[in-house]
Protein backbone atom coordinates (compact mmCIF):
# COMPACT_ATOMS: atom_id res chain seq x y z
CA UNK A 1 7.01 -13.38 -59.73
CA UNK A 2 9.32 -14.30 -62.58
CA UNK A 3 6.48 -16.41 -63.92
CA UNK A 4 5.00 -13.21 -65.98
CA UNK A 5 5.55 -13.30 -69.67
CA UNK A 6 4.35 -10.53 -71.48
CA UNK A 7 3.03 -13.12 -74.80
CA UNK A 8 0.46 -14.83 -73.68
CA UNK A 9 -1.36 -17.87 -76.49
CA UNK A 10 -5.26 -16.46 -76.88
CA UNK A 11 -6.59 -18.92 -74.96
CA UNK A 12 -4.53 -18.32 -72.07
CA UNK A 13 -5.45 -14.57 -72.37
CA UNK A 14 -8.57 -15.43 -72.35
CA UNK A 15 -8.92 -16.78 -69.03
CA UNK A 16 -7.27 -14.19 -67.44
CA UNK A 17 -9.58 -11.90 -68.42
CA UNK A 18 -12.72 -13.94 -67.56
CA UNK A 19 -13.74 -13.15 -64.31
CA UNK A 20 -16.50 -16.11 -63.95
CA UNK A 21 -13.39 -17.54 -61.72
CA UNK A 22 -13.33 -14.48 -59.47
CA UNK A 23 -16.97 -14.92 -57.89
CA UNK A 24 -15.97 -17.17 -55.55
CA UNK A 25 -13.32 -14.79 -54.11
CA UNK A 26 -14.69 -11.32 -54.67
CA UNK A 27 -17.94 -9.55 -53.09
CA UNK A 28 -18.27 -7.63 -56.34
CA UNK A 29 -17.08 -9.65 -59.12
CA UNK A 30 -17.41 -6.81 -61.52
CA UNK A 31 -14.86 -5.01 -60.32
CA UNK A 32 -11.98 -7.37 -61.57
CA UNK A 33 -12.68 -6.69 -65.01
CA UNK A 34 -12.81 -3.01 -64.10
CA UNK A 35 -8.86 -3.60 -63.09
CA UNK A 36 -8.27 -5.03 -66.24
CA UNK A 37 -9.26 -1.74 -67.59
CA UNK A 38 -8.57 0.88 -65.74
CA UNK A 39 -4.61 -0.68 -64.97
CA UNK A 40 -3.57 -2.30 -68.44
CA UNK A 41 -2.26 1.25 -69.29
CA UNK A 42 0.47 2.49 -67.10
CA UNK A 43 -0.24 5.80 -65.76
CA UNK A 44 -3.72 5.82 -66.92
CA UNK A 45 -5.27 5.86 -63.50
CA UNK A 46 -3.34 5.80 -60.53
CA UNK A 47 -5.47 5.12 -57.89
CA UNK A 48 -5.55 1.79 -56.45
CA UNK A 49 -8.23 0.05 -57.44
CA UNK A 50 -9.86 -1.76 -54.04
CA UNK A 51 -10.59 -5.72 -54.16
CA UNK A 52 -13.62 -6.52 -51.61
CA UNK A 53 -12.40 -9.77 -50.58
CA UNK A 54 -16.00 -12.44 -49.65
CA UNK A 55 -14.43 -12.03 -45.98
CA UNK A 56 -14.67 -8.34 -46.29
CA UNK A 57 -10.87 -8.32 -46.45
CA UNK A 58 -9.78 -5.63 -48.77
CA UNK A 59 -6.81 -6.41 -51.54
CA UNK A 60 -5.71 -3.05 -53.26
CA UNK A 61 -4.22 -3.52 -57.34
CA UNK A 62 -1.88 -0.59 -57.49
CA UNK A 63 -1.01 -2.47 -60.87
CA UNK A 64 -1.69 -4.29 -64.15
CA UNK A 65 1.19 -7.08 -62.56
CA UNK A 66 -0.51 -7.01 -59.10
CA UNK A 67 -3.65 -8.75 -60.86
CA UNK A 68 -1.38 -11.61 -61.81
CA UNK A 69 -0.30 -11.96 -58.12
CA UNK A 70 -4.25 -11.56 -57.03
CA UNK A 71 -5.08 -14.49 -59.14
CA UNK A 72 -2.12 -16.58 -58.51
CA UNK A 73 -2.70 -16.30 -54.57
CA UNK A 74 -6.20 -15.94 -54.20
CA UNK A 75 -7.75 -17.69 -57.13
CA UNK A 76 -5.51 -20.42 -58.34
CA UNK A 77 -4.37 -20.69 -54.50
CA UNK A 78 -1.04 -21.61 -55.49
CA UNK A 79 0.26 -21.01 -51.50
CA UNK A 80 -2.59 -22.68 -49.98
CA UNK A 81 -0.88 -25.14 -48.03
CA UNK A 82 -1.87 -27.73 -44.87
CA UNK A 83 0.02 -26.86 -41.68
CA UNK A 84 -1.70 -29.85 -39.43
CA UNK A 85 -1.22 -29.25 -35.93
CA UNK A 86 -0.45 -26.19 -35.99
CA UNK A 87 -2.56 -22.67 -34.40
CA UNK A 88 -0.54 -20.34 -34.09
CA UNK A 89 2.26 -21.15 -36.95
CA UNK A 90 5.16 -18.58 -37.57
CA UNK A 91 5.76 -17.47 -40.72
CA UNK A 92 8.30 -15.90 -42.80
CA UNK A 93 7.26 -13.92 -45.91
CA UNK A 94 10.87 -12.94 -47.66
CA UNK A 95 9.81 -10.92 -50.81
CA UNK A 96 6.24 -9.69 -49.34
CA UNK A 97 5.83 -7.21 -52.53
CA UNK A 98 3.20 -5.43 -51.29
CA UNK A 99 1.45 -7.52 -48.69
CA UNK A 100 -1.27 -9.83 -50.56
CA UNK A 101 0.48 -13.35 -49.58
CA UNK A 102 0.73 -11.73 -45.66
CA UNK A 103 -3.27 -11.09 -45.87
CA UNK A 104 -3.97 -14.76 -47.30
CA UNK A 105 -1.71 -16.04 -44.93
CA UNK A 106 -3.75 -14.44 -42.00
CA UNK A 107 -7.17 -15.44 -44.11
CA UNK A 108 -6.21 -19.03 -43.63
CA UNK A 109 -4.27 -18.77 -40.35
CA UNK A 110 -5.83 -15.99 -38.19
CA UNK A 111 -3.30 -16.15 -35.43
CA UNK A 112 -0.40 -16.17 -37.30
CA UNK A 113 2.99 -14.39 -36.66
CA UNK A 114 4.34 -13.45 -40.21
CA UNK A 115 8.05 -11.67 -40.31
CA UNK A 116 7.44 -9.86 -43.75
CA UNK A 117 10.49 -8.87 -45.60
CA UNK A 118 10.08 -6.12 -48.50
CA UNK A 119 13.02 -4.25 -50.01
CA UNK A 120 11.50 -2.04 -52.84
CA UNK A 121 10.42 1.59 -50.95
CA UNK A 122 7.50 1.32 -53.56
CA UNK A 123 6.35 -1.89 -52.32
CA UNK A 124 7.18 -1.66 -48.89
CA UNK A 125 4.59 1.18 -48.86
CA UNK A 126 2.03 -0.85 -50.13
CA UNK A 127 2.72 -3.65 -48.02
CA UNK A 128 1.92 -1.51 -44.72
CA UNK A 129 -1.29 0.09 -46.58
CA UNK A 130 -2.32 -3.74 -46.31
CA UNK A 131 -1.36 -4.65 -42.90
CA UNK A 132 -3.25 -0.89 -42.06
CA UNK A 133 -6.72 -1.28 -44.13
CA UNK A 134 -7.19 -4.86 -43.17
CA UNK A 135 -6.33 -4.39 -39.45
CA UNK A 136 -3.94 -6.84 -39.55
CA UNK A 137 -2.34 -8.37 -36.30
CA UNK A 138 1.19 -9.83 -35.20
CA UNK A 139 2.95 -8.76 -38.18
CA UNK A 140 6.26 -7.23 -37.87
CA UNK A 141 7.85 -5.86 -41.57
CA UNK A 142 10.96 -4.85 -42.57
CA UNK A 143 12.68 -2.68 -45.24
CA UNK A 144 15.16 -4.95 -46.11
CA UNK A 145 16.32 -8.14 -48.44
CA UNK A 146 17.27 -11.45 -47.14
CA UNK A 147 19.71 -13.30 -48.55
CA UNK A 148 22.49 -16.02 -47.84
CA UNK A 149 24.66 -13.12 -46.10
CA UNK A 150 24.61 -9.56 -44.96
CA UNK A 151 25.60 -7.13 -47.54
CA UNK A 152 24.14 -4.03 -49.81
CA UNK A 153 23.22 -4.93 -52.94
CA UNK A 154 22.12 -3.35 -56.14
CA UNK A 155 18.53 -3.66 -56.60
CA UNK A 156 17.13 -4.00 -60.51
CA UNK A 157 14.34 -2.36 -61.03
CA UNK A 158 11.51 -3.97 -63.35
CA UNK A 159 9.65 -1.28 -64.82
CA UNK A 160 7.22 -3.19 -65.84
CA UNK A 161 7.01 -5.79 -63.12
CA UNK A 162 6.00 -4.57 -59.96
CA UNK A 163 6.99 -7.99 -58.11
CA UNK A 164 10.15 -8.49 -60.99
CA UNK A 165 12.98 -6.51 -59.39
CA UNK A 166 15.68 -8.78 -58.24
CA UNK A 167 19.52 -8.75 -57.41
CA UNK A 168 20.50 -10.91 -60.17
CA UNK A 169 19.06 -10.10 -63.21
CA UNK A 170 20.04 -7.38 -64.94
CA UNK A 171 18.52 -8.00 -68.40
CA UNK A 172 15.81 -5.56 -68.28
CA UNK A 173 16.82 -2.47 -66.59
CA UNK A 174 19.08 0.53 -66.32
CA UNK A 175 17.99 1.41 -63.19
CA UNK A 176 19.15 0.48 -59.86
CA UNK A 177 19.06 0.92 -55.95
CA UNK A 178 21.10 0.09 -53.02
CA UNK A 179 19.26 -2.37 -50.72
CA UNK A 180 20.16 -3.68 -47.41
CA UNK A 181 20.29 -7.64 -47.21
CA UNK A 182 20.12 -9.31 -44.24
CA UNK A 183 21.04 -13.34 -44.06
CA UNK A 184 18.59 -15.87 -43.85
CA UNK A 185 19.80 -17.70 -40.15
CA UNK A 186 19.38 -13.75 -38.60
CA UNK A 187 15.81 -13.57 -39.84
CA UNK A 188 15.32 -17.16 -38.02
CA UNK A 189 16.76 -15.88 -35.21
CA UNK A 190 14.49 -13.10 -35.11
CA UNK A 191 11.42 -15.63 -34.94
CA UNK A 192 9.78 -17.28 -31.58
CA UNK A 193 12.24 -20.38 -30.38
CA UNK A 194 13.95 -19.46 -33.64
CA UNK A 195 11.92 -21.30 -35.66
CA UNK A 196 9.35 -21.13 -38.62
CA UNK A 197 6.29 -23.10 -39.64
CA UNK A 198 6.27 -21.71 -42.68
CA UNK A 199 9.38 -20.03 -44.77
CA UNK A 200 7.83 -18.36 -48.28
CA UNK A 201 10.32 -17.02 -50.77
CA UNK A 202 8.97 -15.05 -53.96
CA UNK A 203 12.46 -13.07 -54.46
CA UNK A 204 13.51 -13.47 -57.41
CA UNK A 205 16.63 -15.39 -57.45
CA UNK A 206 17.61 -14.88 -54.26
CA UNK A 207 15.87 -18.30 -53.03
CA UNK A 208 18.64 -19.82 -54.16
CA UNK A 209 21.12 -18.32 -52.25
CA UNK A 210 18.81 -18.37 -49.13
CA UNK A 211 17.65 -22.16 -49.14
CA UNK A 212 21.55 -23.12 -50.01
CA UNK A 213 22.40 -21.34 -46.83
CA UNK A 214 19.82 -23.96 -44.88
CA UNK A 215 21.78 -26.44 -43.14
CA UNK A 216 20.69 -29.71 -41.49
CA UNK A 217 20.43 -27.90 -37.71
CA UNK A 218 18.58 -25.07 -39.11
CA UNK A 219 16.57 -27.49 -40.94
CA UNK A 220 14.62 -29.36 -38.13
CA UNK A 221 13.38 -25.16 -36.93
CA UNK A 222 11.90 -24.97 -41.03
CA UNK A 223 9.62 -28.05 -41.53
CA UNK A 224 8.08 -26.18 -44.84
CA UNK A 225 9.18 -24.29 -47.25
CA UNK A 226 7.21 -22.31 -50.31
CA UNK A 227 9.15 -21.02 -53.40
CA UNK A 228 8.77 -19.46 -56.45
CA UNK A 229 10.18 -21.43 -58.97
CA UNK A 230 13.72 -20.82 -60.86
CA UNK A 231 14.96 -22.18 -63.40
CA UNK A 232 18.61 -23.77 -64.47
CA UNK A 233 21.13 -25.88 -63.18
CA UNK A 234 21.07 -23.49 -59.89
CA UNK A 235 17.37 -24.99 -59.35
CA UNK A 236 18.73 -28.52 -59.67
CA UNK A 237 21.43 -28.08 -57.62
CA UNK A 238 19.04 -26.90 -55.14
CA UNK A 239 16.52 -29.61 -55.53
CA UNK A 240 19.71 -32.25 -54.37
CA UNK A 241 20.29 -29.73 -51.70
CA UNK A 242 16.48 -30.04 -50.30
CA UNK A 243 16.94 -33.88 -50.61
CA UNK A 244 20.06 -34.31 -48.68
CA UNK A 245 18.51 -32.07 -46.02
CA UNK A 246 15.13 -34.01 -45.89
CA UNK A 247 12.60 -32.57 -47.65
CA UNK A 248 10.51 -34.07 -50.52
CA UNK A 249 9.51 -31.26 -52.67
CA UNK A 250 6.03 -31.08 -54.67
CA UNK A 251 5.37 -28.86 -57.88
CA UNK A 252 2.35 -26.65 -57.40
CA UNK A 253 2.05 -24.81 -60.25
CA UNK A 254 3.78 -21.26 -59.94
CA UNK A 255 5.67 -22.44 -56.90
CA UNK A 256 7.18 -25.85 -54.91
CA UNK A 257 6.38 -27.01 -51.49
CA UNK A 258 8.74 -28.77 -49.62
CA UNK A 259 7.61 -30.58 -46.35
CA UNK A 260 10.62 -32.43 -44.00
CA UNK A 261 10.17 -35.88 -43.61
């Protein structure tokens, strides 16, 4: 979720506060606005405050960020995507956070596997509170990064940013854990026939190191993949990487799709 910027212009402050957009999504509307409140202030209350989703599916905000990642998932439905054909698709969810991609995932696809992956103890917390409250079923989670190899690896934390802490940047932190990373073609390995219908990546930074580790073979087992967008020459180089490989990649927003052809 590198996408957050802490300026915003008026307007665009604006409508994130307005909650007209939420009635669509929420059973009780109000209580967005109550978020706003009651989370723009760290510390000021720490309970989560609970999300009735219209399907009765409940999305906890533990903080002021995680209403940016409500709204980018379930309102602007930035990771909606088509799998045709498809009942039962496997998923991969590297950089789960704390679980609300997994829950629209199994809002759209009922009887999907997901493999979530969630390094942050924080987070990773969270992320089982949502697989417990919603009743969630075939989802197996792990404590543990993925990357383009296995290694430990210095975590930065964003304290700020509850879906900002990455591997790579540095810029805005003193503090720091050791995280276990585990590399990408393991995690496939892990899945049914070793093979995913849908690969997510929200990891800031690390999707380039995992998609660069894709090769043609492993390819043909990942016909689409969802990522948060980077910028730099590292995302261009890994735009001509998705090409030679096959895929024709679509900007949607927040994130890219990329479907093999």
């Amino acid at each position: 979720m590198s996408g957050w910027r802490t300026r915003w212009t008026l307007g665009e402050l604006s409508d994130f506060i307005a909650h007209n957009h939420h009635k669509e999504v929420l059973k009780f509307p109000w209580a967005y606005p109550k978020a706003i409140i009651t989370k723009f202030l760290p510390g000021l209350y720490k309970k989560p405050v609970n999300f009735t989703l219209v399907d009765g599916s409940i999305c906890q905000i533990h903080e002021f960020m995680s209403l940016y990642i409500y709204k980018e998932i379930f309102v602007e439905k930035c990771y909606d995507v088509e799998l045709p054909d498809v009942e039962e698709p496997v998923i991969i969810d590297v950089g789960s956070n704390t679980g609300l991609f997994t829950l629209r995932a199994k809002q759209l696809w009922p009887k999907a596997q997901v493999f979530c992956f969630e390094p942050f103890p924080p987070n990773y917390e969270k992320l089982q509170q949502t697989i417990e409250i919603n009743h969630l079923e075939n989802i197996q989670h792990f404590q543990k990064g993925v990357g383009g190899r296995d290694r430990t690896a210095s975590l930065n934390i964003h304290s700020n940013n509850i879906g900002g802490h990455s591997i790579y940047d540095i810029s805005y932190t003193d503090k720091a854990i050791d995280i276990e990373i585990i590399d990408f073609k393991s995690v496939l390995e892990m899945t049914p026939e070793k093979k995913c219908d849908l690969l997510k990546l929200d990891c800031e930074g690390a999707e380039i190191e995992i998609i660069e580790s894709i090769d043609a073979s492993m390819a043909l087992r990942i016909p689409r993949i969802l990522f948060e967008s980077v910028e730099g020459p590292d995302f261009d180089r890994v735009m001509v990487h998705l090409t030679e490989l096959g895929y024709v990649t679509e900007n949607r927003g927040e994130v890219w799709f990329s479907v093999l052809k």
